[in-house]
C-alpha atoms as a PDB file:
ATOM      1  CA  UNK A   1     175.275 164.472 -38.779  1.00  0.00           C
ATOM      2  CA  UNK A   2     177.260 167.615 -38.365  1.00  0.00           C
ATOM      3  CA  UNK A   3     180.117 168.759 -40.639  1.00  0.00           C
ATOM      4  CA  UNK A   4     182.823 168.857 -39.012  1.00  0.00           C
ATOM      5  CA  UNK A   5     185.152 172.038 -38.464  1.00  0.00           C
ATOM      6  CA  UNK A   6     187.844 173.339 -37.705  1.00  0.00           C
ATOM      7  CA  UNK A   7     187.109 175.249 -33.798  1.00  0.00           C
ATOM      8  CA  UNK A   8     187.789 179.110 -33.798  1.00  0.00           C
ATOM      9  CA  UNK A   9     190.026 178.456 -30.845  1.00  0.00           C
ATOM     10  CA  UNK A  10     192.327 176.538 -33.494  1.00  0.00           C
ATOM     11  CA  UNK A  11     192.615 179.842 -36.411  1.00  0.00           C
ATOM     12  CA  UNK A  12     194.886 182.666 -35.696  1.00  0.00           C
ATOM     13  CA  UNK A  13     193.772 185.411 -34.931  1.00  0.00           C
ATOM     14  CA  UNK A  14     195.301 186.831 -39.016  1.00  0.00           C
ATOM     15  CA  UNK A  15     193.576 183.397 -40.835  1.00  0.00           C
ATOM     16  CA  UNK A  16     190.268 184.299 -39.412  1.00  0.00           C
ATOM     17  CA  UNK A  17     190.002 187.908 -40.582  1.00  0.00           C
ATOM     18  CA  UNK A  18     191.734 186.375 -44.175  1.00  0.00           C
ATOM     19  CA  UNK A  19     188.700 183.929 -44.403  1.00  0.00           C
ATOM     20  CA  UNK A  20     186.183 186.354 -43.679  1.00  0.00           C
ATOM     21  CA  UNK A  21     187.725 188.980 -45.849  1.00  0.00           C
ATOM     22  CA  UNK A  22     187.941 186.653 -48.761  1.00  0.00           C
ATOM     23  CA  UNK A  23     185.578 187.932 -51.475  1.00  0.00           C
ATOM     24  CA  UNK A  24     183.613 189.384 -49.118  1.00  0.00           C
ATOM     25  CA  UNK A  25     181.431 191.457 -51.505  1.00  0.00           C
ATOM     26  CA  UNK A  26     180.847 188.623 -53.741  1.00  0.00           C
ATOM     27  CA  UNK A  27     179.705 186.337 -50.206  1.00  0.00           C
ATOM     28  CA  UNK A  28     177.239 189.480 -49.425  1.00  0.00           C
ATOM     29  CA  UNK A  29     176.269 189.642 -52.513  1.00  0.00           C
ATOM     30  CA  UNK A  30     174.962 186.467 -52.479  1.00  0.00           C
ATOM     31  CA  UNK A  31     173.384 186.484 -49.281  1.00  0.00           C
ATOM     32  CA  UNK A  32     171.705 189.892 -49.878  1.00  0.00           C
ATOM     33  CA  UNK A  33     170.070 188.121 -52.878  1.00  0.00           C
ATOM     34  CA  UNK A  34     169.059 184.886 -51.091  1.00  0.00           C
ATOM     35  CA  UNK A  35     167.403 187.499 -48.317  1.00  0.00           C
ATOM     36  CA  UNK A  36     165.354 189.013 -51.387  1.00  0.00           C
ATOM     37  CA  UNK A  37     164.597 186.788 -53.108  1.00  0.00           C
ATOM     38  CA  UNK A  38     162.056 183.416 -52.747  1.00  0.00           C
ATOM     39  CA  UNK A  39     164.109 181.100 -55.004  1.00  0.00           C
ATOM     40  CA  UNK A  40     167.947 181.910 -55.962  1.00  0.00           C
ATOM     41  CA  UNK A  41     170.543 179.679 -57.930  1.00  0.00           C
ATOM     42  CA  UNK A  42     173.884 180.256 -58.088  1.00  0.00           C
ATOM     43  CA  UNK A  43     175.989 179.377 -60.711  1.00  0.00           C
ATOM     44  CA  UNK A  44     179.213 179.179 -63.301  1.00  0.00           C
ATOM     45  CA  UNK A  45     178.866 179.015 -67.135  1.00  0.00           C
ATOM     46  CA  UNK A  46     179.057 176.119 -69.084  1.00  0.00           C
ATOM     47  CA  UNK A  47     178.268 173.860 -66.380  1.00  0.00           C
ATOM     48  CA  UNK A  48     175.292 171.221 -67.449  1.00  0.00           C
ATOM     49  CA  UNK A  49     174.534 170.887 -64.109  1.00  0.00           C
ATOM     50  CA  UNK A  50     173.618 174.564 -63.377  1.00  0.00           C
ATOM     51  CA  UNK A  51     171.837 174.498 -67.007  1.00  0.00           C
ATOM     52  CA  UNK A  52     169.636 171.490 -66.044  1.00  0.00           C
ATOM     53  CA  UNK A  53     168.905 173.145 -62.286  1.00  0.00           C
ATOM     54  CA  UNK A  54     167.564 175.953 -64.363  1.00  0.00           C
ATOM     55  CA  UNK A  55     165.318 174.110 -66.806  1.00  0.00           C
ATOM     56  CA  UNK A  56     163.562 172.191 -63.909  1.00  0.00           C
ATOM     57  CA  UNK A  57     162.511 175.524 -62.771  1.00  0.00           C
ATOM     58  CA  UNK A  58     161.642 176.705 -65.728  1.00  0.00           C
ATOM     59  CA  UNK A  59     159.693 174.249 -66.727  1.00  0.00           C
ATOM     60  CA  UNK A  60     158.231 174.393 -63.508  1.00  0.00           C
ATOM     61  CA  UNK A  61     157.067 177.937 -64.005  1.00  0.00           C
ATOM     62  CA  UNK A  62     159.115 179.199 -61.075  1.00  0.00           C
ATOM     63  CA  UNK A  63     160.557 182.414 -60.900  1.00  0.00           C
ATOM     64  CA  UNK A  64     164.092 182.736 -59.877  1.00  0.00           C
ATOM     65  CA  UNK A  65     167.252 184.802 -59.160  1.00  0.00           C
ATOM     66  CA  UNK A  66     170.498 183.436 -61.152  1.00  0.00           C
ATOM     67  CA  UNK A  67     173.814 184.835 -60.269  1.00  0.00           C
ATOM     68  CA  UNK A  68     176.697 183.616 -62.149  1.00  0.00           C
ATOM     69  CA  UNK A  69     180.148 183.711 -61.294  1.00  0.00           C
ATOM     70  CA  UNK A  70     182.722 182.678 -64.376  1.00  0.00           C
ATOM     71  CA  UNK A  71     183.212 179.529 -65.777  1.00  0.00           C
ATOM     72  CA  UNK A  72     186.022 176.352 -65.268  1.00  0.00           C
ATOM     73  CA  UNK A  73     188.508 178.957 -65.682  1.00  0.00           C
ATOM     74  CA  UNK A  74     187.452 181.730 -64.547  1.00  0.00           C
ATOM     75  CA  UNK A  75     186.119 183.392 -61.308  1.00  0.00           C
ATOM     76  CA  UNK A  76     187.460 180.162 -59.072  1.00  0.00           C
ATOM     77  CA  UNK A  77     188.794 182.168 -56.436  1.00  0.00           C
ATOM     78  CA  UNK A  78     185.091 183.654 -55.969  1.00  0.00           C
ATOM     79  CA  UNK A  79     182.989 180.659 -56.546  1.00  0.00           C
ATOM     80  CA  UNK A  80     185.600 178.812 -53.640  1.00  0.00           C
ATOM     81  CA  UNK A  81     184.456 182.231 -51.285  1.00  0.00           C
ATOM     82  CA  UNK A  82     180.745 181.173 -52.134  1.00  0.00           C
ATOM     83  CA  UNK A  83     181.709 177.462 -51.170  1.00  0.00           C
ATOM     84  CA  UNK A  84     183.492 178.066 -47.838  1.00  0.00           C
ATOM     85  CA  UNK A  85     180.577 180.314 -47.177  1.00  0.00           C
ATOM     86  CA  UNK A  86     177.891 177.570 -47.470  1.00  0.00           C
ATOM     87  CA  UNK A  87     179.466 174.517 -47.200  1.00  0.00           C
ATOM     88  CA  UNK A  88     178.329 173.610 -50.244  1.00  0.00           C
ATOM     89  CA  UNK A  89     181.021 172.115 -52.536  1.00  0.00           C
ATOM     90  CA  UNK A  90     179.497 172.049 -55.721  1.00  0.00           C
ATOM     91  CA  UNK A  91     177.231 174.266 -58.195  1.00  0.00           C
ATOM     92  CA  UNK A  92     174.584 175.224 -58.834  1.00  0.00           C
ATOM     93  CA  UNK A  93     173.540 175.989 -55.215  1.00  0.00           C
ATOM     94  CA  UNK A  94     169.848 176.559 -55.345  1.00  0.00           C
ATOM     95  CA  UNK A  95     168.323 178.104 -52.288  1.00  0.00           C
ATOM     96  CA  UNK A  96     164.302 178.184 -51.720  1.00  0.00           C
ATOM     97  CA  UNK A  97     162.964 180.484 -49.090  1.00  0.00           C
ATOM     98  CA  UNK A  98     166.436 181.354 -47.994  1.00  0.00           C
ATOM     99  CA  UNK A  99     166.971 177.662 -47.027  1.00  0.00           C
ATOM    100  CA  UNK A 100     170.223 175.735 -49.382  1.00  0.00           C
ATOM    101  CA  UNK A 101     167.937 172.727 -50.847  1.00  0.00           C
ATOM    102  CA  UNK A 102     171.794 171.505 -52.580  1.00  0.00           C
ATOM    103  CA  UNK A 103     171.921 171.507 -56.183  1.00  0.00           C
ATOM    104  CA  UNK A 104     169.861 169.689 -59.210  1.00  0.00           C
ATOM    105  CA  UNK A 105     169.561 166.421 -57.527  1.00  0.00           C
ATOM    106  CA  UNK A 106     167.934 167.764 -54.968  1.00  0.00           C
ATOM    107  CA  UNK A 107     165.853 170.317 -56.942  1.00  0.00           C
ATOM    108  CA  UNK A 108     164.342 167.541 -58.933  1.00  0.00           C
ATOM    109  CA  UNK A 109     163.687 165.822 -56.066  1.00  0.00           C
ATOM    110  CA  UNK A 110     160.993 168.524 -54.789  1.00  0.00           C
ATOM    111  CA  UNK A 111     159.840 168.760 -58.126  1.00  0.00           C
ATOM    112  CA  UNK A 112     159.160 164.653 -57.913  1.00  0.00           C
ATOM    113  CA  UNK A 113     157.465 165.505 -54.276  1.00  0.00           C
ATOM    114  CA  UNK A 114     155.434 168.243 -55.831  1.00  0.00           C
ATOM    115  CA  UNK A 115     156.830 170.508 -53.443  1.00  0.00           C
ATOM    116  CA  UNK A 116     157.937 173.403 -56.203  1.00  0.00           C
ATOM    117  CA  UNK A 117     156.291 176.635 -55.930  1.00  0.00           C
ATOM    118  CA  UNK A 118     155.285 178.110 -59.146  1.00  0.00           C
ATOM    119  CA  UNK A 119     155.486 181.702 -58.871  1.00  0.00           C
END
């Protein structure tokens, strides 16, 4: 099933250059990283969620990239450009061979599947 969208035809001409201007460096940034990089996570402090994505691949001896970007309070405005970017409405965001797996649900699921890379 496809996510649905709003169609270019239906964004001014302004909102579209707004949205793609929108923490631009911190979207490239991002991207750059999941280019270079085999396995990436993304991620806020304090969040147990990011923590436990972390330990799985730790545990699993793979080598990662981890950008963080704030906490609850902190850096939302950012973390939201990351979001609209992927389409991905929650952290972490783990990404494996460039590819967005989801988040530590999903990562644990691979591990379950034996599909993890050790690195």
């Amino acid at each position: 099933m496809e996510r649905p969208s709003l169609p270019a035809e239906k964004i001014a001409p302004a909102v579209t250059e707004a949205m793609n201007s929108f923490h631009r460096s911190v979207v490239d940034e991002v991207a750059r990283t999941v280019a270079a990089h085999p396995v990436v996570v993304v991620g806020m402090a304090q969040n147990p969620v990011v923590k436990k994505a972390r330990r799985i691949l730790a545990e699993e001896g793979v080598a990662y990239e981890y950008l963080e970007y704030g906490s609850y309070l902190s850096q939302w405005k950012p973390r939201l450009a990351i979001k609209l970017w992927a389409g991905f409405p929650t952290f972490p965001m783990v990404f494996v061979d460039g590819k967005l797996i989801g988040g530590a649900q999903e990562l644990d699921a691979l591990r379950a599947e034996g599909k993890l890379k050790k690195s």
